[in-house]
Structures are given as C-alpha cells and as structure tokens.
Protein backbone atom coordinates (compact mmCIF):
# COMPACT_ATOMS: atom_id res chain seq x y z
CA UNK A 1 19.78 -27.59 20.57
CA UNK A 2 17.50 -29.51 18.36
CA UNK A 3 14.64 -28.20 20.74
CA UNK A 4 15.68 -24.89 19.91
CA UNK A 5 16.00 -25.10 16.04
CA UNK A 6 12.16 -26.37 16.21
CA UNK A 7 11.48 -23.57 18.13
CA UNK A 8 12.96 -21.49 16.02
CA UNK A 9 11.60 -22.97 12.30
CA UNK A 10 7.74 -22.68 14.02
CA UNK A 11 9.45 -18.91 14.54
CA UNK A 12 10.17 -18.46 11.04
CA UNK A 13 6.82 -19.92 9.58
CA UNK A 14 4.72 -17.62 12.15
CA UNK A 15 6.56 -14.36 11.01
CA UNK A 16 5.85 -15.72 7.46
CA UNK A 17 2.14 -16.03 8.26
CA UNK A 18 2.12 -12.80 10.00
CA UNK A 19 3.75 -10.96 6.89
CA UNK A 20 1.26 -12.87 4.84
CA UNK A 21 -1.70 -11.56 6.64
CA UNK A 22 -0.09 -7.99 6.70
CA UNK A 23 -0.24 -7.39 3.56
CA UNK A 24 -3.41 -8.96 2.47
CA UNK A 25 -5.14 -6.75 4.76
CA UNK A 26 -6.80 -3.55 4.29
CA UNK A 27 -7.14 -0.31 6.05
CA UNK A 28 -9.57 2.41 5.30
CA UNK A 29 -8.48 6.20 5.96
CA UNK A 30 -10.63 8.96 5.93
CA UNK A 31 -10.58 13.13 5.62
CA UNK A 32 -12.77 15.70 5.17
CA UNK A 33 -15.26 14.62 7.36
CA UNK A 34 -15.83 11.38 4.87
CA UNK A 35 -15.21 12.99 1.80
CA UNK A 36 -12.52 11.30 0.56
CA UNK A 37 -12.16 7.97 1.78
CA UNK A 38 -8.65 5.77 0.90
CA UNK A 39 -8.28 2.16 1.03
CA UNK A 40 -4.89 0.72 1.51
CA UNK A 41 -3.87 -2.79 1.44
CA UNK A 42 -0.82 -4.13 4.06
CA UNK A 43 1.47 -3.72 1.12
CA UNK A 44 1.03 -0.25 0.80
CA UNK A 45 -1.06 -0.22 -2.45
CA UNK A 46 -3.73 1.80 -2.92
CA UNK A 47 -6.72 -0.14 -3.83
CA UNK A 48 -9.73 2.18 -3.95
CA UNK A 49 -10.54 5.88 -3.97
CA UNK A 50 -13.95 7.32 -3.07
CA UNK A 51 -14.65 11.16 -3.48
CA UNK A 52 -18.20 12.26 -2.76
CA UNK A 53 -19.35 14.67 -5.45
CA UNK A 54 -19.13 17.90 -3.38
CA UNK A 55 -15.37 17.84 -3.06
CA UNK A 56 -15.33 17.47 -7.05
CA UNK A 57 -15.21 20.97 -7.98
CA UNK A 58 -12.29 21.96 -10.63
CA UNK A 59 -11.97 25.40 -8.60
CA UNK A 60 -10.90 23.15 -5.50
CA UNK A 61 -8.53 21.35 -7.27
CA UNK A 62 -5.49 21.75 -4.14
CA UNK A 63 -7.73 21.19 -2.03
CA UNK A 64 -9.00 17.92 -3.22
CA UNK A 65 -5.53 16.44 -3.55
CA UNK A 66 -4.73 17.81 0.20
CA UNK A 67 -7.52 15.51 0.99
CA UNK A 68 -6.81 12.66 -0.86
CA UNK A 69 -3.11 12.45 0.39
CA UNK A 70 -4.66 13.16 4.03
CA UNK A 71 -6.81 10.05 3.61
CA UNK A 72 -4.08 7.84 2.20
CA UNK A 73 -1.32 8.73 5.04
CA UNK A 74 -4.21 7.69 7.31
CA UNK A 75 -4.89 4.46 5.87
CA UNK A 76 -1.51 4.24 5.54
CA UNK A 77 -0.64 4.90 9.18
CA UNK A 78 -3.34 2.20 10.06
CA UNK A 79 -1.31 -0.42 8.56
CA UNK A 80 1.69 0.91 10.04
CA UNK A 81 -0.03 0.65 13.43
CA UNK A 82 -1.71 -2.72 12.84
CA UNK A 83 1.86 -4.52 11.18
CA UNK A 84 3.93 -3.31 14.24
CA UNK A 85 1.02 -4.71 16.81
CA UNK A 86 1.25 -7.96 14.67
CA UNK A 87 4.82 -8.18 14.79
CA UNK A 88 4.58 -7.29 18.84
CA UNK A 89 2.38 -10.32 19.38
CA UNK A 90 4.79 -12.94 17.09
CA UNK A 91 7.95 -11.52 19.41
CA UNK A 92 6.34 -10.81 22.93
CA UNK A 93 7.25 -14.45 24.20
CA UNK A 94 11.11 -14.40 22.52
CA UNK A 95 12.52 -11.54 25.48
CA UNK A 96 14.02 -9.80 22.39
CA UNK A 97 12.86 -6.18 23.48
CA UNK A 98 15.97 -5.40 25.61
CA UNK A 99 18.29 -6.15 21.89
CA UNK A 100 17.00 -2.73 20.49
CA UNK A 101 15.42 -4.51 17.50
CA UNK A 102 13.04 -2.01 15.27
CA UNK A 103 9.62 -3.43 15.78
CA UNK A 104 10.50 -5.75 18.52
C-alpha cells in the first residue's frame, strides 16, 4: 500500500511537471503560404502575430482576419496535439486506457 501511494505521489508530481511544460511551450501556426504566422503558448495565449506587408491591404480586410484565425487554430491545434502526446507518455505505463479516460 505504502508502495503504491509513492507510486502514486511521483504520479502526481510528473503530471504537474508535464502541465508545467505544456503550457510554457510554444507552437507556431502558419497560413497563407507564410503570411500570417501565429504563435501560441501551451496555455492558449497568443503571444505574437506576424503579417508580411502584402496581406496588409485595407481592401482585404476579411481576408486578412480569415488568415489570422487560420494561423491561430493551427498553432492552436499544435498544442492540442503536443499536450495530449505529453499526457500519453505520463499514462502509457498506468494500463488506464481500457477506463475510457479523455486523454488517457
């Protein structure tokens, strides 16, 4: 039993790391060929926007912010991707995967 609560508090302090490193990662999404270019940290914040002067033109206004939510859902699905691979890797040894846990 007391094996098992050790096992168990090294558990909790690796899904804490892993959470840790989640979020202070960041993703890069693109669109337009590289013309708008997202940054997203783990967290979900977006912490830089990069729009090459070409795709600035007031006439192109919807298209622009097509792009710019195109980029941003890509970043964003890159962190999706690379939190449930991290989360994967902290469970694969547990033999959760048959309990129907999200992410397990």
């Amino acid at each position: 039993m007391q094996a098992m609560l050790a096992q168990l508090g090294k558990l909790q302090e690796q899904a804490e790391t892993t959470q840790r490193e989640i979020e202070e990662a960041e993703f890069t999404g693109t669109s337009g060929g590289g013309a708008v270019v997202a940054t997203v940290a783990g967290s979900g914040e977006l912490k830089a926007l990069v729009l090459k002067p070409e795709v600035v033109d007031p006439e192109e206004a919807e298209l622009l912010a097509d792009l710019i939510v195109a980029a941003v859902r890509d970043a964003s699905g890159q962190v999706q991707e690379h939190a449930d691979a991290k989360r994967a890797e902290l469970t694969s040894g547990l033999g959760l995967g048959g309990l129907g846990l999200p992410g397990m």
